[in-house]
Protein backbone atom coordinates (compact mmCIF):
# COMPACT_ATOMS: atom_id res chain seq x y z
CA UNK A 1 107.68 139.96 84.67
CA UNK A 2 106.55 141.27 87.95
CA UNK A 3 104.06 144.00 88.78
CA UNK A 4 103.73 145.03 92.59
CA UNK A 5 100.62 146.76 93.69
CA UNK A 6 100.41 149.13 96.53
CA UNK A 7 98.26 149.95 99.12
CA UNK A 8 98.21 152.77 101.46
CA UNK A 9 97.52 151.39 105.34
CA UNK A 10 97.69 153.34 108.98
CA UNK A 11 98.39 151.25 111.70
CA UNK A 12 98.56 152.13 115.43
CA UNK A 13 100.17 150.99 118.77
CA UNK A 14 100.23 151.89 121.99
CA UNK A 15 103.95 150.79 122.48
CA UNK A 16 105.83 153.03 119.84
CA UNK A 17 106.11 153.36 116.03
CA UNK A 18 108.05 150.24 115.44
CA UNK A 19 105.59 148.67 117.06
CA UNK A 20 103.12 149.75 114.73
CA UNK A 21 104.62 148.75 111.75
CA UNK A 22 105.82 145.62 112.67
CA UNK A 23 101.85 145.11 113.77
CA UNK A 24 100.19 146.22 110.97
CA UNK A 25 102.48 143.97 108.55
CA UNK A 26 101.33 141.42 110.72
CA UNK A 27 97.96 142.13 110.24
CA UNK A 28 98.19 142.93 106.35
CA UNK A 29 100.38 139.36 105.82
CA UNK A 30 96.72 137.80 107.21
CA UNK A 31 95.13 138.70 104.14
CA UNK A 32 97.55 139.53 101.50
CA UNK A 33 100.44 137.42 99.53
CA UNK A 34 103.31 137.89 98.57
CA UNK A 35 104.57 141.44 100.17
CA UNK A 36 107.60 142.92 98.66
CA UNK A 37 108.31 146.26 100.21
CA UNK A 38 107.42 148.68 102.20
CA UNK A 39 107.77 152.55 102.93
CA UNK A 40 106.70 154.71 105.85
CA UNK A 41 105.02 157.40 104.69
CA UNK A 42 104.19 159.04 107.64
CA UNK A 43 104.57 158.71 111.81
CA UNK A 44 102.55 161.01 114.55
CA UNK A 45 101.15 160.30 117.59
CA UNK A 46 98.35 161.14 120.13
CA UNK A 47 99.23 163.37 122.96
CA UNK A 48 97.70 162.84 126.48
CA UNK A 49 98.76 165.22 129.20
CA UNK A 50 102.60 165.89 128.40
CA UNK A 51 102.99 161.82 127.91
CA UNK A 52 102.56 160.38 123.75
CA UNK A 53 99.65 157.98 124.36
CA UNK A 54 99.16 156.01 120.94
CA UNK A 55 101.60 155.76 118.17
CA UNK A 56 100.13 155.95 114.44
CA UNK A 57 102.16 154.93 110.99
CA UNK A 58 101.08 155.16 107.62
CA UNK A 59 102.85 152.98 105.27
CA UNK A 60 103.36 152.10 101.13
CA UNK A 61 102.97 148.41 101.52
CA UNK A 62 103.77 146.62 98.57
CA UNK A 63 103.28 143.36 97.19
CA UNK A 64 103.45 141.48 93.77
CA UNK A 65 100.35 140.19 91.38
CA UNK A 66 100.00 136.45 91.19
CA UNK A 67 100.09 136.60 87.50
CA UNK A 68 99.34 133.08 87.10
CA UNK A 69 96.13 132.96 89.81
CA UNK A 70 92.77 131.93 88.20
């Protein structure tokens, strides 16, 4: 049997907002095992002058318990 937590996480970029995803999977992946899913929540971004400056997600990142981790 599998259980997946979740975790709610905003990630940034100053490129666009697959670019921010794709980054802050990256990141995440550094510190968590075994992701399983994912679901964007939520995309905005920072205005500056009549030009979008930063790019911000906020994603339902998944991933599943290591049932068998001591």
């Amino acid at each position: 049997m599998d259980i997946e937590k979740h975790l709610i996480l905003t990630g940034s970029s100053e490129v666009s907002w697959k670019d921010a995803i794709v980054k802050t999977i990256t990141e995440a992946s550094k510190s968590i095992d075994y992701l399983s899913s994912i679901k964007i929540l939520e995309q905005r971004a920072k205005i500056d002058g009549n030009k979008i400056s930063e790019y911000f997600v906020e994603l339902d990142l998944g991933f599943v318990l290591d049932l068998n981790r001591k």
